[in-house]
N, C-alpha and C. Protein backbone atom coordinates (compact mmCIF):
# COMPACT_ATOMS: atom_id res chain seq x y z
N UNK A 1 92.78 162.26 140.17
CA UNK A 1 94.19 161.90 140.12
C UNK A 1 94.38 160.43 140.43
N UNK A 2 93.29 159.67 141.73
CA UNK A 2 93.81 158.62 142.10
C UNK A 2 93.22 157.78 141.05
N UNK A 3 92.14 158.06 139.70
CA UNK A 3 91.75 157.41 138.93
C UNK A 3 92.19 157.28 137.90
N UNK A 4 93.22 158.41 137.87
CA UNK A 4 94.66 158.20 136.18
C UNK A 4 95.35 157.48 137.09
N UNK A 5 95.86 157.22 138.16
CA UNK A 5 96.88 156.32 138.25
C UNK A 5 96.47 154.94 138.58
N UNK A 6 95.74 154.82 138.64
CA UNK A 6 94.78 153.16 138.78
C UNK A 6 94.34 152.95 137.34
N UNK A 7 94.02 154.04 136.23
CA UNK A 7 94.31 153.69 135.16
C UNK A 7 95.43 153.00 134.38
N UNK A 8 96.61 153.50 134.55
CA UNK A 8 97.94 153.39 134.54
C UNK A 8 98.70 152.15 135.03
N UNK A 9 97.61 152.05 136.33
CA UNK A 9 98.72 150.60 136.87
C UNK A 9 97.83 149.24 136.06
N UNK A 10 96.28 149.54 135.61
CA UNK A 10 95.50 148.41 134.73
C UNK A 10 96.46 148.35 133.45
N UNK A 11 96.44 149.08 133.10
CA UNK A 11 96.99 148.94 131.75
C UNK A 11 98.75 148.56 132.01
N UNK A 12 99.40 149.06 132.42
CA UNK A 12 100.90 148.29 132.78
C UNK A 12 100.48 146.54 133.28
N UNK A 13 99.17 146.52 134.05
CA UNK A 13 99.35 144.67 134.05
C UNK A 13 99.06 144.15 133.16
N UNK A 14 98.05 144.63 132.34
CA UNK A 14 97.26 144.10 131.00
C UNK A 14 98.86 143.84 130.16
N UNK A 15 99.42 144.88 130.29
CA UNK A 15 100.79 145.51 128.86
C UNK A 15 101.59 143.44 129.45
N UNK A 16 101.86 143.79 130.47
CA UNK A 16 102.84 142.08 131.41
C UNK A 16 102.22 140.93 131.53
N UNK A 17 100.82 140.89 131.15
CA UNK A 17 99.73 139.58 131.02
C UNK A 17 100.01 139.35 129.69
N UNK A 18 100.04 140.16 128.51
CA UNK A 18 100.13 140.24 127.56
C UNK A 18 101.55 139.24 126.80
N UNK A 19 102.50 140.28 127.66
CA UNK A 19 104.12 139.67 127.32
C UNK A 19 104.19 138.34 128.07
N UNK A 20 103.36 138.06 128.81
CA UNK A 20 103.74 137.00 129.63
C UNK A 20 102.96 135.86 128.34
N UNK A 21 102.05 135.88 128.19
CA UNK A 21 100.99 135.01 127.21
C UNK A 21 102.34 134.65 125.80
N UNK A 22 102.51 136.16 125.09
CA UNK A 22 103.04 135.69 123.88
C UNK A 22 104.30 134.75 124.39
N UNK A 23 105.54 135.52 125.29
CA UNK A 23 106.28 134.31 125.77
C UNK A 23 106.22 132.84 125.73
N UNK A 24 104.80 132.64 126.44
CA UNK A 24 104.56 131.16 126.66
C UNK A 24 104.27 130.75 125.05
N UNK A 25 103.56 131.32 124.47
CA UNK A 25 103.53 130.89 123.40
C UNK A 25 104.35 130.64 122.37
N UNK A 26 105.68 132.05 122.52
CA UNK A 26 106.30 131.54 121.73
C UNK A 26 107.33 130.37 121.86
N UNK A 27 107.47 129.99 123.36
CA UNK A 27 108.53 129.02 124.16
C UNK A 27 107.92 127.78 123.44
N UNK A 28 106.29 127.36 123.54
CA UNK A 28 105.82 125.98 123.18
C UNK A 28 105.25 125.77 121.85
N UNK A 29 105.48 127.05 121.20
CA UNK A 29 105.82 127.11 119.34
C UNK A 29 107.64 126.20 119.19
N UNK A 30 108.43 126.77 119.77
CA UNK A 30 109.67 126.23 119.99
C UNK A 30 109.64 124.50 120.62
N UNK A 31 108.71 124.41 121.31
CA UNK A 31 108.82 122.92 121.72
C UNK A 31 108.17 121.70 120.90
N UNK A 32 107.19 122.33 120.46
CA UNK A 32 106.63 121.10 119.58
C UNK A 32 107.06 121.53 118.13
N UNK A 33 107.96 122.32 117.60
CA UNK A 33 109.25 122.22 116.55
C UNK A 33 109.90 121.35 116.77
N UNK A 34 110.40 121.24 117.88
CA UNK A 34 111.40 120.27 118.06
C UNK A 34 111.43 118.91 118.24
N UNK A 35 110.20 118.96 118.70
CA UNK A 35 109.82 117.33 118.94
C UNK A 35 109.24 116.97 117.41
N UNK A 36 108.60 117.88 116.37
CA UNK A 36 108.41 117.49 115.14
C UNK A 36 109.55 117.25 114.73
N UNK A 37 110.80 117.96 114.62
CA UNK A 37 111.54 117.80 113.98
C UNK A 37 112.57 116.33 114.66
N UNK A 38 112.39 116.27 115.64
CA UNK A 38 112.85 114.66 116.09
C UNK A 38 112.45 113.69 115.82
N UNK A 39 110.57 113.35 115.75
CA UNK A 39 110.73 112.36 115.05
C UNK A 39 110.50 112.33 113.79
N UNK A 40 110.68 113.11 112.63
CA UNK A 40 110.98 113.28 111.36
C UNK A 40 112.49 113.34 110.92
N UNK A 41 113.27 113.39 111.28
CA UNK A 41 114.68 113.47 111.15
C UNK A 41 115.33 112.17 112.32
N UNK A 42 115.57 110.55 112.30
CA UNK A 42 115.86 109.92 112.52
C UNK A 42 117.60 110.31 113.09
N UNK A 43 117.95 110.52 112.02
CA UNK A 43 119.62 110.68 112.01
C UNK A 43 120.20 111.61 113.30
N UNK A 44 119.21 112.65 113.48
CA UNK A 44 119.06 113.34 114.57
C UNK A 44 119.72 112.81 115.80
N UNK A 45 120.03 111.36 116.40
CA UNK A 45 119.97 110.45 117.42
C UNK A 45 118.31 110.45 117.93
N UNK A 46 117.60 110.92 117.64
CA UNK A 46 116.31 110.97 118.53
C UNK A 46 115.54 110.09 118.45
N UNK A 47 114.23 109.44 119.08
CA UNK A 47 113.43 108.43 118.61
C UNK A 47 112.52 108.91 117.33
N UNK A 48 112.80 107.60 116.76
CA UNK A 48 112.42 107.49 115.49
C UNK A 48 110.80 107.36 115.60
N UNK A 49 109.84 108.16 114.88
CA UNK A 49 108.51 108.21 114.96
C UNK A 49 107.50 106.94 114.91
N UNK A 50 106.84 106.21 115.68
CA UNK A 50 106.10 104.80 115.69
C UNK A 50 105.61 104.66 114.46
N UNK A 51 105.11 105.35 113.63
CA UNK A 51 104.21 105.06 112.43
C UNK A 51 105.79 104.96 111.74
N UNK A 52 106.24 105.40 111.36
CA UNK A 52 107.70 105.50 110.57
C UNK A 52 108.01 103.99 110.32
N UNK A 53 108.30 103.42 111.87
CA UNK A 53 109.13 102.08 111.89
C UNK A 53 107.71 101.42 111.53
N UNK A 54 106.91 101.33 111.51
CA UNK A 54 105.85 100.40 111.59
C UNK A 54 105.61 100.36 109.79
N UNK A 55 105.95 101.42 109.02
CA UNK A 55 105.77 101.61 107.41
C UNK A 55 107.36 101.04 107.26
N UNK A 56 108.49 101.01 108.05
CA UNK A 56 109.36 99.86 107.71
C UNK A 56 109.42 98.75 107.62
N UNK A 57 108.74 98.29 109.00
CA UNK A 57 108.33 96.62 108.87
C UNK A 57 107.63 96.21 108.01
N UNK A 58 106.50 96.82 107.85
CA UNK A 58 105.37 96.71 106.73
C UNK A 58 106.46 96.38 104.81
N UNK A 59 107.00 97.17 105.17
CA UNK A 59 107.60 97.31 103.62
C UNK A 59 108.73 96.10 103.65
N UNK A 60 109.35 96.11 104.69
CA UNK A 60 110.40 94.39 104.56
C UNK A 60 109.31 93.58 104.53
N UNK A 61 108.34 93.69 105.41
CA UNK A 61 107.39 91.88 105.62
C UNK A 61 106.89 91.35 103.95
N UNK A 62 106.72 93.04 103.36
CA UNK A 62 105.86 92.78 102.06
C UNK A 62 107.05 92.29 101.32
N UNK A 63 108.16 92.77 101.31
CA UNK A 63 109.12 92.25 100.33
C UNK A 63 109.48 90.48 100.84
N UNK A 64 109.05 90.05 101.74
CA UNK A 64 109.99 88.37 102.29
C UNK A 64 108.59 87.94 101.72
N UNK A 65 107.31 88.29 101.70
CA UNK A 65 106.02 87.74 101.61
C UNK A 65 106.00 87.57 99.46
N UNK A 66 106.29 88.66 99.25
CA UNK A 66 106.43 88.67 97.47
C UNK A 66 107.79 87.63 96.91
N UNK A 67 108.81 87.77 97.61
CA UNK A 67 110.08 87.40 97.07
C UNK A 67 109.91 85.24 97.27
N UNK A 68 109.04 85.23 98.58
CA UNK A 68 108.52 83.60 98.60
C UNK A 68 107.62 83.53 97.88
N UNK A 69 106.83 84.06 97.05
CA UNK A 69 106.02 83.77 96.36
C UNK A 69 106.67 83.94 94.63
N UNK A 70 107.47 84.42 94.26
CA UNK A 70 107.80 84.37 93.24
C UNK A 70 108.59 83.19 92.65
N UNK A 71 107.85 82.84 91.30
CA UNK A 71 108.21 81.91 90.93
C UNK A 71 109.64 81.51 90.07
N UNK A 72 109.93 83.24 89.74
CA UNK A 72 111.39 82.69 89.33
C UNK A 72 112.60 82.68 90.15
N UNK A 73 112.38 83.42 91.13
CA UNK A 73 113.60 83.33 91.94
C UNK A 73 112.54 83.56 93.51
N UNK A 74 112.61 82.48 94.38
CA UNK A 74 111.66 82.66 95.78
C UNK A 74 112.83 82.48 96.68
N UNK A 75 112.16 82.53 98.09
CA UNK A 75 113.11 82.54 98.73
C UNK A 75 113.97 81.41 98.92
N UNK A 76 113.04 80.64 98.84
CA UNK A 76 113.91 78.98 98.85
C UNK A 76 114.88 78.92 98.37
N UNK A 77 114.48 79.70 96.77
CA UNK A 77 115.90 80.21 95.77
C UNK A 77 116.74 80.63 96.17
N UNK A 78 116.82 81.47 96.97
CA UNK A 78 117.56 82.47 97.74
C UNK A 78 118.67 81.15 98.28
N UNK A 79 117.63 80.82 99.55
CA UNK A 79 117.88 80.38 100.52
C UNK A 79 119.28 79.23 99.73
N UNK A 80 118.81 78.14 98.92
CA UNK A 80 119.76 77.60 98.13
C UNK A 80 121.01 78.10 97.05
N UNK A 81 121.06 79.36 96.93
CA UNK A 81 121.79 80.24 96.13
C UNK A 81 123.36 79.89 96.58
N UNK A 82 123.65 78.47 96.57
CA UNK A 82 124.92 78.59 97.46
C UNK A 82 126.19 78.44 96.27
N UNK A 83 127.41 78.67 96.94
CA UNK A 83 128.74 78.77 95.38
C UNK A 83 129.55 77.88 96.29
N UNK A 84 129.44 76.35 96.24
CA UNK A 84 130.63 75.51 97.22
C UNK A 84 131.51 76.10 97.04
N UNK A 85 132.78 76.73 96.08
CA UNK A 85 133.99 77.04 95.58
C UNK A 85 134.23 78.33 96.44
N UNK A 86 133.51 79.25 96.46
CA UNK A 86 133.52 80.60 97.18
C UNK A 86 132.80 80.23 98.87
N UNK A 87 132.36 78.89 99.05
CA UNK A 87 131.26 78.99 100.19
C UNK A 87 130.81 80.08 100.58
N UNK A 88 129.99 80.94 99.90
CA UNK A 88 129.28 82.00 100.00
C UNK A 88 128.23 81.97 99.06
N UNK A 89 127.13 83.13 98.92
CA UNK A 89 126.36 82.75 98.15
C UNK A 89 127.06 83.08 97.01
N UNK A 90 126.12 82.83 95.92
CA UNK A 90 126.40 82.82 94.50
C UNK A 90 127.00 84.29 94.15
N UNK A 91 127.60 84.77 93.81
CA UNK A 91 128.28 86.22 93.42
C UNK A 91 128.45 87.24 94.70
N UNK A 92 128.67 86.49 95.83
CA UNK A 92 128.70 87.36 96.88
C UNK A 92 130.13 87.38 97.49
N UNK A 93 130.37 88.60 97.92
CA UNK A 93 132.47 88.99 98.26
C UNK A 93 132.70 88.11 99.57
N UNK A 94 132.17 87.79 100.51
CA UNK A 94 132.80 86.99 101.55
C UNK A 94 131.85 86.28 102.54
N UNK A 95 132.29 85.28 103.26
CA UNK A 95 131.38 84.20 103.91
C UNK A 95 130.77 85.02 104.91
N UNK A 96 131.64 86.47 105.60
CA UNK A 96 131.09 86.81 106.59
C UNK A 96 129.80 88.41 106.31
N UNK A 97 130.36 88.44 104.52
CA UNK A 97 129.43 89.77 104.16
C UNK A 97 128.36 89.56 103.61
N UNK A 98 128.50 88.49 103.05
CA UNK A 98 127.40 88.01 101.61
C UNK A 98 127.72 88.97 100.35
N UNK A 99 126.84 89.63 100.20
CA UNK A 99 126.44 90.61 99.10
C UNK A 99 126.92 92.06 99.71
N UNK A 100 127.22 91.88 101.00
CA UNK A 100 127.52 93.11 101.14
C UNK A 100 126.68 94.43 101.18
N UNK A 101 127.75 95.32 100.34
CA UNK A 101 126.33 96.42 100.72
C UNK A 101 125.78 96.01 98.59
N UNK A 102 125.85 95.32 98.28
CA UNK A 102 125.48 95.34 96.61
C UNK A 102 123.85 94.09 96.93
N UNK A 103 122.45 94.41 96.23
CA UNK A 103 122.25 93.63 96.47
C UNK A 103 122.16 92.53 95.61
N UNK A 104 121.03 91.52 96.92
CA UNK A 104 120.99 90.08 96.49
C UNK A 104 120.43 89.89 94.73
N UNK A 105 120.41 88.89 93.82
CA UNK A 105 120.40 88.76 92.75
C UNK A 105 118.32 88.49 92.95
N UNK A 106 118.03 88.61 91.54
CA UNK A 106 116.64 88.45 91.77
C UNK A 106 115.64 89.47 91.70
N UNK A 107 114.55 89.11 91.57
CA UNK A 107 113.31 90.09 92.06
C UNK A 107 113.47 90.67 93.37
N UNK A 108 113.39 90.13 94.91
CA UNK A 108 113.87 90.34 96.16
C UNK A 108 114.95 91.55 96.14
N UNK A 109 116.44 91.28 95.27
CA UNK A 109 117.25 92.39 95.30
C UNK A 109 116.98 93.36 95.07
N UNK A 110 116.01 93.06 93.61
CA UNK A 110 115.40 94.80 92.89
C UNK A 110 114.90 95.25 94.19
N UNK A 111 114.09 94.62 94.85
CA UNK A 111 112.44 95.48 95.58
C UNK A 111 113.68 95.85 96.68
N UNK A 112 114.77 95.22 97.75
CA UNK A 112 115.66 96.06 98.41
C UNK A 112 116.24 97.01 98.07
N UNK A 113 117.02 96.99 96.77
CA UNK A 113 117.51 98.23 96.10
C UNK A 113 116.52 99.28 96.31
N UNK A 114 115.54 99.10 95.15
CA UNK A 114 114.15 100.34 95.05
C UNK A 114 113.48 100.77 96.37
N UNK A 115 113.22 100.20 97.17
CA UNK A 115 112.42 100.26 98.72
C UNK A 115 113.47 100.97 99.63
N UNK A 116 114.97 100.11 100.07
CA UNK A 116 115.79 100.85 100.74
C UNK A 116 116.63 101.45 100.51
N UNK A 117 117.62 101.21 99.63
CA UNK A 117 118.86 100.98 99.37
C UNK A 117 118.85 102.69 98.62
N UNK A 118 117.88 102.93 97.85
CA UNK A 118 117.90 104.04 96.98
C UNK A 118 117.25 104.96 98.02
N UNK A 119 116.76 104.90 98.79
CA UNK A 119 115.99 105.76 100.15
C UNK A 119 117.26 106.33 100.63
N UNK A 120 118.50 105.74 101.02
CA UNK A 120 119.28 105.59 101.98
C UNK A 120 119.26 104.90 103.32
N UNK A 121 118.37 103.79 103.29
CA UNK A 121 118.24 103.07 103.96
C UNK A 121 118.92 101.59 103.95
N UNK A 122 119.43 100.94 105.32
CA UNK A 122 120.43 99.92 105.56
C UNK A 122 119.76 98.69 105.53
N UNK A 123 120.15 97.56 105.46
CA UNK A 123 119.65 96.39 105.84
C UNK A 123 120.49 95.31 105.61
N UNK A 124 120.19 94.38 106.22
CA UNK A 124 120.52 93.09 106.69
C UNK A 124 119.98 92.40 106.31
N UNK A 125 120.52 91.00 105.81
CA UNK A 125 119.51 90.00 105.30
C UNK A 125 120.30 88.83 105.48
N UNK A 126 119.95 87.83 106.46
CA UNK A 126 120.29 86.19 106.79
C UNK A 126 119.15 85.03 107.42
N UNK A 127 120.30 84.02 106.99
CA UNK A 127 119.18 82.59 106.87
C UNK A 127 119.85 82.43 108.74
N UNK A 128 118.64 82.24 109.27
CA UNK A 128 118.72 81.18 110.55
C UNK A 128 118.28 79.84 110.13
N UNK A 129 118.59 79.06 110.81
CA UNK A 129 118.11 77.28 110.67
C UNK A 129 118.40 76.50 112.02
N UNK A 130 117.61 75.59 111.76
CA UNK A 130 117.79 74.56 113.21
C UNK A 130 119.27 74.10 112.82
N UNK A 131 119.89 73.97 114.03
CA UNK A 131 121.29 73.43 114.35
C UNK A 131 120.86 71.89 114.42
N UNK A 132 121.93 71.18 114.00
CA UNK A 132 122.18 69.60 113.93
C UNK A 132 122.34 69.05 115.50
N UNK A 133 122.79 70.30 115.71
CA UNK A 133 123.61 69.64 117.12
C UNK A 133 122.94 70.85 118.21
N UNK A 134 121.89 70.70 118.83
CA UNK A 134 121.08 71.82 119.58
C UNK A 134 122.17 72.28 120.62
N UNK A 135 123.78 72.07 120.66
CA UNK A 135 124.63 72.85 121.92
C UNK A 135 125.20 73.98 120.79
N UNK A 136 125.08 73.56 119.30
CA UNK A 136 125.94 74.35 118.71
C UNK A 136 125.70 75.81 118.63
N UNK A 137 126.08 76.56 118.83
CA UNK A 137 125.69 78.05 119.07
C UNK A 137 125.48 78.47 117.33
N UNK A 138 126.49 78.07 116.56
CA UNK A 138 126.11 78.66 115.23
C UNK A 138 125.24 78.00 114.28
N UNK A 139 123.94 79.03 114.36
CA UNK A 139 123.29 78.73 113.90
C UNK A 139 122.53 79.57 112.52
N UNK A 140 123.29 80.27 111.87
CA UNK A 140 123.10 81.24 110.89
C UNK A 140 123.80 81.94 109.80
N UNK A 141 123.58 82.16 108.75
CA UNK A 141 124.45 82.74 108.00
C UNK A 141 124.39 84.05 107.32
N UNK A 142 125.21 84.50 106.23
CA UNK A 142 125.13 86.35 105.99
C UNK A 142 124.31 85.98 104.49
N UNK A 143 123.31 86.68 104.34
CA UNK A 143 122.90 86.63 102.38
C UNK A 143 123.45 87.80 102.40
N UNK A 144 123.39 89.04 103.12
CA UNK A 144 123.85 90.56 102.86
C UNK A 144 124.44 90.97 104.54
N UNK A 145 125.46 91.89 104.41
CA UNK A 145 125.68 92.52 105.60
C UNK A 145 125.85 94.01 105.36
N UNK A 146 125.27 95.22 105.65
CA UNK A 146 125.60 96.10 105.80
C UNK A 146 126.26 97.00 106.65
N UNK A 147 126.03 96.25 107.75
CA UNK A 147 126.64 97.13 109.06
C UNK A 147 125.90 96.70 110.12
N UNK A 148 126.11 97.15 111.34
CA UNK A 148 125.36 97.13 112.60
C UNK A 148 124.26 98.18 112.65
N UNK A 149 122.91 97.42 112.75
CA UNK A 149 121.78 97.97 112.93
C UNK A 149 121.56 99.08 114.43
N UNK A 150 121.12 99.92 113.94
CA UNK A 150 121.08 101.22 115.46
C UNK A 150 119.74 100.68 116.16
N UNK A 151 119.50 101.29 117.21
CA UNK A 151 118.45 101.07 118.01
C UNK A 151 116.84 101.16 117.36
N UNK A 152 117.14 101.93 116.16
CA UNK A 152 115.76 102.00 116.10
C UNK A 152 115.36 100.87 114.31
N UNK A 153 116.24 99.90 114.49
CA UNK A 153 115.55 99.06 113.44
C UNK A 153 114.78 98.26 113.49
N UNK A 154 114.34 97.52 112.61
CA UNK A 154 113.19 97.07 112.40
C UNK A 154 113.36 95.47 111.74
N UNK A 155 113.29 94.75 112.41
CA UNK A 155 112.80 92.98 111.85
C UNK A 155 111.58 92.46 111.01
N UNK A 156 112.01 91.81 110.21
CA UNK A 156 110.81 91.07 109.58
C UNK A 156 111.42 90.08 109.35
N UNK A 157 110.35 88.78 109.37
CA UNK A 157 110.80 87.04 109.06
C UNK A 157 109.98 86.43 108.24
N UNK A 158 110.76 85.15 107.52
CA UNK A 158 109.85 84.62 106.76
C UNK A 158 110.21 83.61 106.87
N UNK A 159 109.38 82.47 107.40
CA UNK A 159 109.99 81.05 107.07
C UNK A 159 109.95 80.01 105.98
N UNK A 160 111.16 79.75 105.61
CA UNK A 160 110.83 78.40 104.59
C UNK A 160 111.62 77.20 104.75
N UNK A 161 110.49 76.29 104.03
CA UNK A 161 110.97 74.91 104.45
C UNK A 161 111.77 73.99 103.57
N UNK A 162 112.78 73.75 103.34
CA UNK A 162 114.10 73.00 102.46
C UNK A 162 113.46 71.06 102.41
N UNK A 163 113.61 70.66 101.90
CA UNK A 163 113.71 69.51 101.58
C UNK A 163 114.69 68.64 101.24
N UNK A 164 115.02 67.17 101.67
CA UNK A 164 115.83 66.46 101.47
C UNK A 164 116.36 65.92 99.82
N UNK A 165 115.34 66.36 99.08
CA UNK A 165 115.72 66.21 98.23
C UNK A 165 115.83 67.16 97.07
N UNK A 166 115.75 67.99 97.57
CA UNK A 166 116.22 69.80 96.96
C UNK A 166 117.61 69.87 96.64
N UNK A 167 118.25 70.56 95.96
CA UNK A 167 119.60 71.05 95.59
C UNK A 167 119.80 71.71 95.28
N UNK A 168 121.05 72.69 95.36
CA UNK A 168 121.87 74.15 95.76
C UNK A 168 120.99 74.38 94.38
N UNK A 169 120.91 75.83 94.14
CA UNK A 169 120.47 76.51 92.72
C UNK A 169 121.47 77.76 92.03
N UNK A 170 122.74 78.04 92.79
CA UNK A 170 123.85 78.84 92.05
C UNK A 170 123.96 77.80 90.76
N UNK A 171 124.19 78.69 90.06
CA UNK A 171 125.15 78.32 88.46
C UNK A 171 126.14 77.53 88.67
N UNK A 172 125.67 76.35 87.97
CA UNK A 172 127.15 75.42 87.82
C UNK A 172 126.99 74.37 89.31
N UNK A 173 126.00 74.89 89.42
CA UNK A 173 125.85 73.53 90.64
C UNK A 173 125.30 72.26 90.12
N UNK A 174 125.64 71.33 91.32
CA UNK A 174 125.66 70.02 91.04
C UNK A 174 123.85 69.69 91.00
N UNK A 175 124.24 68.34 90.75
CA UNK A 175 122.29 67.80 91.18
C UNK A 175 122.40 67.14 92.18
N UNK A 176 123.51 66.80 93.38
CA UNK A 176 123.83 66.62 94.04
C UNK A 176 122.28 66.79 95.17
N UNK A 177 121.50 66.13 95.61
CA UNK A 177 120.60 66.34 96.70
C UNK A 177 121.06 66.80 98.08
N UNK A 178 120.14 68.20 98.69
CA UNK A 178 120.73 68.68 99.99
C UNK A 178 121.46 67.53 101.13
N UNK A 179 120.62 66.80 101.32
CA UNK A 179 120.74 65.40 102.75
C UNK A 179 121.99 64.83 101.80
N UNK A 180 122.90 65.07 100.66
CA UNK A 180 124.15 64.49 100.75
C UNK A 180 125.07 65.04 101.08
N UNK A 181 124.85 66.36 101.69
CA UNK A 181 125.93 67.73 102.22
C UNK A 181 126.67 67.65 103.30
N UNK A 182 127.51 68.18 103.55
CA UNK A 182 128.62 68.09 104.79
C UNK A 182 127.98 69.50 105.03
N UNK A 183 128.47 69.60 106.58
CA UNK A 183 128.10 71.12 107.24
C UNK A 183 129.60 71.43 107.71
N UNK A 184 130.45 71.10 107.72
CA UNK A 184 132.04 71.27 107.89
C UNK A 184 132.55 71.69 106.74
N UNK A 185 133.67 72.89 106.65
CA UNK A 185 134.36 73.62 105.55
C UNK A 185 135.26 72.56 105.32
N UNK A 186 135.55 71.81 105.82
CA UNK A 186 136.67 70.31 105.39
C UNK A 186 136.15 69.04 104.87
N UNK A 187 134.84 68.91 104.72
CA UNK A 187 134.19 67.86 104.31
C UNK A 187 134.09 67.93 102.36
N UNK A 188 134.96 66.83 102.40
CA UNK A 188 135.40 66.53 100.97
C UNK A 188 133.58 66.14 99.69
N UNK A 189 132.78 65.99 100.66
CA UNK A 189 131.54 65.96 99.67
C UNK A 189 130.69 66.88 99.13
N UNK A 190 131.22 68.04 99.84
CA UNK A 190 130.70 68.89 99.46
C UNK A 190 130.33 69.77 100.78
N UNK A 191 130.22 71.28 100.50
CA UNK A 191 129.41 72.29 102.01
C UNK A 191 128.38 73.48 102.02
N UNK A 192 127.54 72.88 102.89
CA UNK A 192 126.16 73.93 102.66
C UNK A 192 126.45 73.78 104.10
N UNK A 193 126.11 75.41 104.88
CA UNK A 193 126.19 75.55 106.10
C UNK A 193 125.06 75.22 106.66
N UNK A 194 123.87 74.98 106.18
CA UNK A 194 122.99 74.40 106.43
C UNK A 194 121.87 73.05 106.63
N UNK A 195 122.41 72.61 107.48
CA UNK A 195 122.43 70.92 108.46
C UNK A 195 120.99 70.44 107.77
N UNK A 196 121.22 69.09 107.64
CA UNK A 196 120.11 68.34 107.44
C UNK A 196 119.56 68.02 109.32
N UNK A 197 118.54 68.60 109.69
CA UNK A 197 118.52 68.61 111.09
C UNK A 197 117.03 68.07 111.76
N UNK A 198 116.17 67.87 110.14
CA UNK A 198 114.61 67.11 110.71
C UNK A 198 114.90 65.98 110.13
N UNK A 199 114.40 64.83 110.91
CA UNK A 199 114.08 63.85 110.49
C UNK A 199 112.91 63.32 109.11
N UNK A 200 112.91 62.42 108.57
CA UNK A 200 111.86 62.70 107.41
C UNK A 200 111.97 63.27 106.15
N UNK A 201 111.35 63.37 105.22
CA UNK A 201 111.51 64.11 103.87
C UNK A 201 112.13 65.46 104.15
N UNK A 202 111.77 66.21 105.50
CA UNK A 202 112.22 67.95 105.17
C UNK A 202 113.48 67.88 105.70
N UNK A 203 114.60 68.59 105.39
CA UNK A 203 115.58 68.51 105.77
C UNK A 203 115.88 69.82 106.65
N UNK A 204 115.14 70.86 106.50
CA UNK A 204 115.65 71.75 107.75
C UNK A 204 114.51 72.63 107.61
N UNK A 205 114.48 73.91 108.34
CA UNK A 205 113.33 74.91 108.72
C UNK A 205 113.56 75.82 108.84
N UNK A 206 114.14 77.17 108.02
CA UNK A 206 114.91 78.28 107.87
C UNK A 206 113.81 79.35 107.80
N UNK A 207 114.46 80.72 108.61
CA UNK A 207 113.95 81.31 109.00
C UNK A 207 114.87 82.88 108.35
N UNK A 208 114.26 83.02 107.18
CA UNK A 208 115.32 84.12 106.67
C UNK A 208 114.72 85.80 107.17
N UNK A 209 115.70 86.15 107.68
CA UNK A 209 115.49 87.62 108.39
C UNK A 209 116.07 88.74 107.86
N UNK A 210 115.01 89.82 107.75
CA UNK A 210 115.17 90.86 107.30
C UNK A 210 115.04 92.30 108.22
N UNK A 211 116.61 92.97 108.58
CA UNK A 211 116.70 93.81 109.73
C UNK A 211 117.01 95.04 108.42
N UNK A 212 116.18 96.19 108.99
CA UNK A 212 116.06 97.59 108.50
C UNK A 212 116.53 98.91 109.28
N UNK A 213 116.82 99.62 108.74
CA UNK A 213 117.25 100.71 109.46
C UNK A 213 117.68 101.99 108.92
């Protein structure tokens, strides 16, 4: 008798070792779902997966690295793409949007369109430059604005170097040389927001940035 019921009580712990095991298992089947599904689903609010952002940067750096190297439209191109009449760039809706959410003109625009834009992905795209006047705080302008970048975007830069004797490249521009430009919206000779600010043949040192998200 006392060996059926010592039978009885083995097998009732085995039966609760048992339920206890699948439990755990099925609780941390449930946990690493979730953490897959966080960092695969961005939009989520959750952190965005390291390899993820790192195949973002990778893909802006390659587009600022191709778009300066191209010979029909580079960045320099870019960078000079200016419309005195609109002071904005060349076909772009406002001084403070650029292009907006439409993109920039060029090879560069295609590879943003195709890379982000058609993904559903955001970005940003502006020229920094040395200031004339090192107290002046503004030191930059919009080629594109889409919105405010969330926490988990991503930078890439490319620098290029302008020359004093370079000139704007929008349609219908002058031959007017950069170093004869006003940096004031009231300066009757003409306005490129971008200062003749080195001494010497180069006239400035722009640093065009590309924020992803």
């Amino acid at each position: 008798m006392s060996t059926d019921r010592a039978s009885v009580v083995t097998v009732r712990g085995q039966a609760h070792t048992l339920e206890g095991v699948i439990g755990s298992l099925v609780i941390l089947s449930a946990v690493l779902f979730a953490m897959q599904s966080v960092a695969l689903t961005p939009s989520t609010g959750g952190s965005v997966d390291v390899s993820e952002r790192q195949e973002l940067r990778n893909q802006a750096t390659d587009i600022l690295v191709l778009s300066s190297q191209n010979e029909n439209f580079s960045l320099s191109t870019m960078v000079r793409y200016w419309n005195e009449r609109t002071r904005t760039f060349h076909g772009g809706l406002t001084p403070r949007l650029g292009y907006g959410s439409r993109h920039p003109p060029g090879a560069m625009g295609e590879m943003l369109n195709e890379t982000f834009s058609n993904r559903s992905r955001s970005y940003n795209l502006e020229v920094r430059y040395l200031p004339k006047d090192p107290t002046n705080p503004e030191n930059s302008t919009t080629i594109a604005f889409q919105g405010t970048p969330d926490e988990n975007a991503v930078v890439a830069k490319r620098t290029v170097t302008l020359f004093d004797n370079q000139t704007l490249t929008a349609p219908g521009a002058s031959d007017v040389e950069l170093w004869q430009y006003g940096t004031s919206i009231n300066d009757q000779d003409g306005y490129y927001p971008v200062p003749n600010a080195v001494k010497g043949p180069v006239y400035n040192v722009v640093e065009v940035r590309l924020i992803v998200w």
